[in-house]
C-alpha atoms as a PDB file:
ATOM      1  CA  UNK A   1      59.231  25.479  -9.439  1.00  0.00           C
ATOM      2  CA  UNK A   2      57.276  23.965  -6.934  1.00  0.00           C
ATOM      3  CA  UNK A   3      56.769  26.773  -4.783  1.00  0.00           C
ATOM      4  CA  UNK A   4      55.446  29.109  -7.540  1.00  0.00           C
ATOM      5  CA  UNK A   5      53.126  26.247  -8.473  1.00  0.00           C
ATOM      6  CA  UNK A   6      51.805  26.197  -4.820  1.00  0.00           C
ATOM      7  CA  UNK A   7      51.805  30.082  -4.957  1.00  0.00           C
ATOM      8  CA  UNK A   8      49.308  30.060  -8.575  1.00  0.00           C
ATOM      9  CA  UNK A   9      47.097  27.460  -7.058  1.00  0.00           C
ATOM     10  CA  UNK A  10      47.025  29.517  -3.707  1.00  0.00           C
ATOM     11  CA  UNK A  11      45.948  32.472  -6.090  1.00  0.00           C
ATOM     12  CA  UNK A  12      43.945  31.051  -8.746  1.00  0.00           C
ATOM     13  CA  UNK A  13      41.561  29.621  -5.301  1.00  0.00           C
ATOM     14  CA  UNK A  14      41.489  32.909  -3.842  1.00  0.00           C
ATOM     15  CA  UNK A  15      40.260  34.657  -7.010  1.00  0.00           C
ATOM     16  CA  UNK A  16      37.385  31.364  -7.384  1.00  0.00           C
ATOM     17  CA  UNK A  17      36.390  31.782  -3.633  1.00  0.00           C
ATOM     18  CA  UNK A  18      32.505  30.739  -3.570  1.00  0.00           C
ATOM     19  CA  UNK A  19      31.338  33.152  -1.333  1.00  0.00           C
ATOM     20  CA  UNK A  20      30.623  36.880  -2.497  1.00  0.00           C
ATOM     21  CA  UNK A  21      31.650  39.443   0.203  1.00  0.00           C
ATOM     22  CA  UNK A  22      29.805  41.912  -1.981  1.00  0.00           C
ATOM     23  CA  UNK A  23      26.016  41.986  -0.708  1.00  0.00           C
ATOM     24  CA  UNK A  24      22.539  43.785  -3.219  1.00  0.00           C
ATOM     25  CA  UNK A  25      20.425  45.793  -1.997  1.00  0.00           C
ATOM     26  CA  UNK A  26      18.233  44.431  -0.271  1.00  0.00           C
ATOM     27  CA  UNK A  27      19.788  40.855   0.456  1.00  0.00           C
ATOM     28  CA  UNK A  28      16.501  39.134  -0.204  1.00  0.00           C
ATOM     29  CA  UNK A  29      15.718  36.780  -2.950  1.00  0.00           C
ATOM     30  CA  UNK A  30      12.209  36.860  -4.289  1.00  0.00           C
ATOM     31  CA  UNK A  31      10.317  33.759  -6.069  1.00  0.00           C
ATOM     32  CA  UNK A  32       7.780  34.186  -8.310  1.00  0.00           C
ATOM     33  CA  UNK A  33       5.673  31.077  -8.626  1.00  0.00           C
ATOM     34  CA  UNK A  34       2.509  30.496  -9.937  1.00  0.00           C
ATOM     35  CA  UNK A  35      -0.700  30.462  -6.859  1.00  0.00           C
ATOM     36  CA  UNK A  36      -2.067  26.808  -8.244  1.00  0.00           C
ATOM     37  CA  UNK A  37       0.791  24.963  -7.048  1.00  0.00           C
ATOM     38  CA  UNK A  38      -0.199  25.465  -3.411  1.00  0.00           C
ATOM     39  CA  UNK A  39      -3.431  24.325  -4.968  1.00  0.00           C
ATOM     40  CA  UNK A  40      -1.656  21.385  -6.403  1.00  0.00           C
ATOM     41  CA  UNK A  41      -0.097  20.107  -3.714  1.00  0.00           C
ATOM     42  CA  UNK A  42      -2.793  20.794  -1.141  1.00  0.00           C
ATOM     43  CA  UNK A  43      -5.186  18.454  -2.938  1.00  0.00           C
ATOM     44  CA  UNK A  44      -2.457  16.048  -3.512  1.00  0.00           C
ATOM     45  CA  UNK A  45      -1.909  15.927   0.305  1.00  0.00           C
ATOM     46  CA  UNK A  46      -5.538  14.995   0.717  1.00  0.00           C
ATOM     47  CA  UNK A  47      -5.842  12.260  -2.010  1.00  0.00           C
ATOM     48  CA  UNK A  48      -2.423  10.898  -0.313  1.00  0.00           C
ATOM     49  CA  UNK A  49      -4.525  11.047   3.053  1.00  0.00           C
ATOM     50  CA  UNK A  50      -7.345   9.508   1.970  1.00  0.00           C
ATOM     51  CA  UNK A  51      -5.889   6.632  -0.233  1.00  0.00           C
ATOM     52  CA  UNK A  52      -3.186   5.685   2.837  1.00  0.00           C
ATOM     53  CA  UNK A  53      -6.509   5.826   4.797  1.00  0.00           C
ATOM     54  CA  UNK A  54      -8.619   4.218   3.120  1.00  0.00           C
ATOM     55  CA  UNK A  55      -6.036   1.191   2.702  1.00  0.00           C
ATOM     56  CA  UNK A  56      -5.795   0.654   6.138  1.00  0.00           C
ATOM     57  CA  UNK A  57      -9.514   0.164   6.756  1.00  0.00           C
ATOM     58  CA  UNK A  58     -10.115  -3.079   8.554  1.00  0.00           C
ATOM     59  CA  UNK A  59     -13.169  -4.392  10.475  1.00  0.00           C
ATOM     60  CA  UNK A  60     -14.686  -7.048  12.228  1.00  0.00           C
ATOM     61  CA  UNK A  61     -16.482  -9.672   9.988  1.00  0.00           C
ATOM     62  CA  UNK A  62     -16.856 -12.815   8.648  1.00  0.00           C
ATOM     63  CA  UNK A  63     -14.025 -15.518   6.579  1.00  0.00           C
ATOM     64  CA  UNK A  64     -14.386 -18.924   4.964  1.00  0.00           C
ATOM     65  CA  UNK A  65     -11.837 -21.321   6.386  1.00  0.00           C
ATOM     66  CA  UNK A  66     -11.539 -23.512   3.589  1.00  0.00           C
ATOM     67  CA  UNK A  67      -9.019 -26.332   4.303  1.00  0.00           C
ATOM     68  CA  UNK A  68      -6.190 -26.127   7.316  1.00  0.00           C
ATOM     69  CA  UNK A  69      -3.421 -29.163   6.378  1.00  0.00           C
ATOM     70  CA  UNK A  70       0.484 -29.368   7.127  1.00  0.00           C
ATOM     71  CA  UNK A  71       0.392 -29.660   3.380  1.00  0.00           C
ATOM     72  CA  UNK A  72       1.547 -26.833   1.709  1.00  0.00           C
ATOM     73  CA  UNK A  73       0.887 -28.137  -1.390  1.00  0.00           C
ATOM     74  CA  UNK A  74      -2.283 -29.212  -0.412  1.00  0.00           C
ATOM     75  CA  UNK A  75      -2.758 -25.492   0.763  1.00  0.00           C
ATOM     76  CA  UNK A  76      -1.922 -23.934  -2.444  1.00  0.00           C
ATOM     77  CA  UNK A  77      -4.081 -26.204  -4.797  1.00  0.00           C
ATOM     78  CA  UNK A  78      -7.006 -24.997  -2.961  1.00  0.00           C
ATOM     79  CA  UNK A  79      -6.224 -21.652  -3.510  1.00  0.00           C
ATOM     80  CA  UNK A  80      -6.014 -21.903  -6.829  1.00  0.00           C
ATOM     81  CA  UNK A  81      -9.058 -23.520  -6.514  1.00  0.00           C
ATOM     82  CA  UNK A  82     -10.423 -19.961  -5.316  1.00  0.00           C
ATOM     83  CA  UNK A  83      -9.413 -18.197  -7.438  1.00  0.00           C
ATOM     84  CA  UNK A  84     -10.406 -20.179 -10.145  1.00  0.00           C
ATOM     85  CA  UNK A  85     -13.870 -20.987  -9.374  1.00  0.00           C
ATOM     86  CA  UNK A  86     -14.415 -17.511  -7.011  1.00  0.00           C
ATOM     87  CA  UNK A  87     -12.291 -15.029  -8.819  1.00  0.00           C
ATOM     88  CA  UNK A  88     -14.858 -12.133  -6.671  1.00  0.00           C
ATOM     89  CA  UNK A  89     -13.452 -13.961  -3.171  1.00  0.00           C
ATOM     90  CA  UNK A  90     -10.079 -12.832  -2.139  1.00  0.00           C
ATOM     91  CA  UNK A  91      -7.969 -16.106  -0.885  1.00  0.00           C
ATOM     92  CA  UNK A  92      -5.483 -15.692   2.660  1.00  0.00           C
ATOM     93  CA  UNK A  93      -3.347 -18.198   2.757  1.00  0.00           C
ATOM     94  CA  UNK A  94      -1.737 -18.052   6.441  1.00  0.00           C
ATOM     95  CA  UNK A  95       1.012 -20.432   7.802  1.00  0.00           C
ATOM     96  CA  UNK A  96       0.470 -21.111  11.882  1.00  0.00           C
ATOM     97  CA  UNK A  97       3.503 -23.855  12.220  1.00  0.00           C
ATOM     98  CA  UNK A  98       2.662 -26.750  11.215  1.00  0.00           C
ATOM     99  CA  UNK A  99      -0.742 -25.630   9.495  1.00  0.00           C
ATOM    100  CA  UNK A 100      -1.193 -23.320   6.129  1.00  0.00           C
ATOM    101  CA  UNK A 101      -4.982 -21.897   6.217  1.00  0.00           C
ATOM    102  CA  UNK A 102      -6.678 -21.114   4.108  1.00  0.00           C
ATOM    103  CA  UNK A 103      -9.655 -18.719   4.473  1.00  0.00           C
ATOM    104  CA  UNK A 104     -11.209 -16.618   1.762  1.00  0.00           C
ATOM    105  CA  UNK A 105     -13.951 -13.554   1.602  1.00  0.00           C
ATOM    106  CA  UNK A 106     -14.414 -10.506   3.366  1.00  0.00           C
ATOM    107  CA  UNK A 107     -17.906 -10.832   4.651  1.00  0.00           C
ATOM    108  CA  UNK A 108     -19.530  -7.908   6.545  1.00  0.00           C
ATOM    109  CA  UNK A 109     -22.906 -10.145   6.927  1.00  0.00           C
ATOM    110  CA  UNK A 110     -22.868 -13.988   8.285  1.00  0.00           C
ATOM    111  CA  UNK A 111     -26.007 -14.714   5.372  1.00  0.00           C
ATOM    112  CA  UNK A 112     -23.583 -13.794   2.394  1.00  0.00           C
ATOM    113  CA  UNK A 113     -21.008 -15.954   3.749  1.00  0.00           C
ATOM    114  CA  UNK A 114     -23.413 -18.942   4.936  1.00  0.00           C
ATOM    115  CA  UNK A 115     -24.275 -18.277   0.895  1.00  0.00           C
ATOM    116  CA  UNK A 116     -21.006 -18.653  -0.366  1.00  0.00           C
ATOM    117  CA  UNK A 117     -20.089 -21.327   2.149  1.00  0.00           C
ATOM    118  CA  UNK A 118     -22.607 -23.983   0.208  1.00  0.00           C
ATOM    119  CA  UNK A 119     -21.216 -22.800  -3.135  1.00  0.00           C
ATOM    120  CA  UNK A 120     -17.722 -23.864  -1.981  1.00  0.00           C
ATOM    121  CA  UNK A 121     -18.804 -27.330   0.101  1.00  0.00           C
ATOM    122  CA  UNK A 122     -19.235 -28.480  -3.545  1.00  0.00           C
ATOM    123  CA  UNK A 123     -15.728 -27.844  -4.156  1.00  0.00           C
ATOM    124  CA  UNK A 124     -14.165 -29.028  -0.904  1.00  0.00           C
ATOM    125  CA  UNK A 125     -16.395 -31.660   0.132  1.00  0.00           C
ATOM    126  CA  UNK A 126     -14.026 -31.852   4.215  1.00  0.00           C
ATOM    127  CA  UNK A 127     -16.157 -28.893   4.778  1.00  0.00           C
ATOM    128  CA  UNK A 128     -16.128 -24.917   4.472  1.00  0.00           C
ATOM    129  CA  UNK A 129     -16.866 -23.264   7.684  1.00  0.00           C
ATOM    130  CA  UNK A 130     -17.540 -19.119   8.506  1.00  0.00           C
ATOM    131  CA  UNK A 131     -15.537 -18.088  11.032  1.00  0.00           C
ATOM    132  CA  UNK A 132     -15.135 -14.292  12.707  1.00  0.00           C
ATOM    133  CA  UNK A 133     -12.370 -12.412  11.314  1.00  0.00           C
ATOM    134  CA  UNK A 134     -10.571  -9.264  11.002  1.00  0.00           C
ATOM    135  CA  UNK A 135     -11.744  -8.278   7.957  1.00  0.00           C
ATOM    136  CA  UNK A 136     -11.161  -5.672   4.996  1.00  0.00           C
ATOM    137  CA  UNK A 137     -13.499  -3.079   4.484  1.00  0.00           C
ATOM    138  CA  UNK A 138     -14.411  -1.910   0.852  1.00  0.00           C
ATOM    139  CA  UNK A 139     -13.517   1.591   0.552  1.00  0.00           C
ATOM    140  CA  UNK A 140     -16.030   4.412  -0.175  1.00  0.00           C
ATOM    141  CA  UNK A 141     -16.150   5.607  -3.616  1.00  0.00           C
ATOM    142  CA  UNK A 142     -13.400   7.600  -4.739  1.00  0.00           C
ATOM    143  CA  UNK A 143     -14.282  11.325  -4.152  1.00  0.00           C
ATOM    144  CA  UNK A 144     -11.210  12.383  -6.222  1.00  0.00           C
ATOM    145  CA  UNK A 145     -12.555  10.869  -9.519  1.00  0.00           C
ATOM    146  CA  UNK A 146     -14.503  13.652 -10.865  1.00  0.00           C
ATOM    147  CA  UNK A 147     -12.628  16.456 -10.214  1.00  0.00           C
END
């Protein structure tokens, strides 16, 4: 019983084999696809380019150091100071062992942040100061928008 079992399966596998010995006419296979996608996917290559891009534009300019403490509490009630008061300023909060920083703004000009720097002395009265940074850069308008 066991060896005609093993025999049908040995069969039944042959007759199932994946592979077609049998070849067309030609061998080919043709696609038929519509002429936008290479459109498609062209432009989407370019808006990929440009948005990676454009995120990774950084530049030298200016940052408000705001308050350096060991106090990471401290640290974290000014930012949400910031962001309270100066929702336009974008807040960094770095930790350099033992200090959290804080430093805010991504000033291309030393006047606007000497401007914004007496707007937040009110708020921290130990003292804003503008310091040189590595700074973000502001993208250019999106080109893609319109199209």
């Amino acid at each position: 019983m066991k060896k005609l079992f093993t025999l049908l399966c040995t069969l039944f596998s042959l007759a199932t084999y994946a592979q077609n010995t049998l070849t067309t006419d030609s061998g080919q296979v043709t696609v038929h696809k519509d002429p936008r996608l290479d459109l498609l996917i062209t432009k989407q290559a370019e808006i990929n380019e440009v948005t990676s891009r454009d995120a990774r534009k950084t530049g030298k300019g200016f940052r408000l150091l705001i308050i350096s403490t060991t106090s990471r509490e401290e640290a974290i009630a000014a930012k949400t100071k910031v962001y309270t008061y100066f929702p336009e300023l974008k807040p960094y909060l770095w930790h350099q062992s033992p200090y959290y920083k804080l430093k805010a703004g991504n000033f291309k000009d030393r006047k606007d942040a000497e401007t914004y720097q007496q707007k937040l002395n009110t708020y921290f009265p130990k003292g804003v100061f503008v310091m040189n940074d590595i700074i973000e850069l502001k993208p250019e308008k999106n080109r893609f928008e319109d199209q």
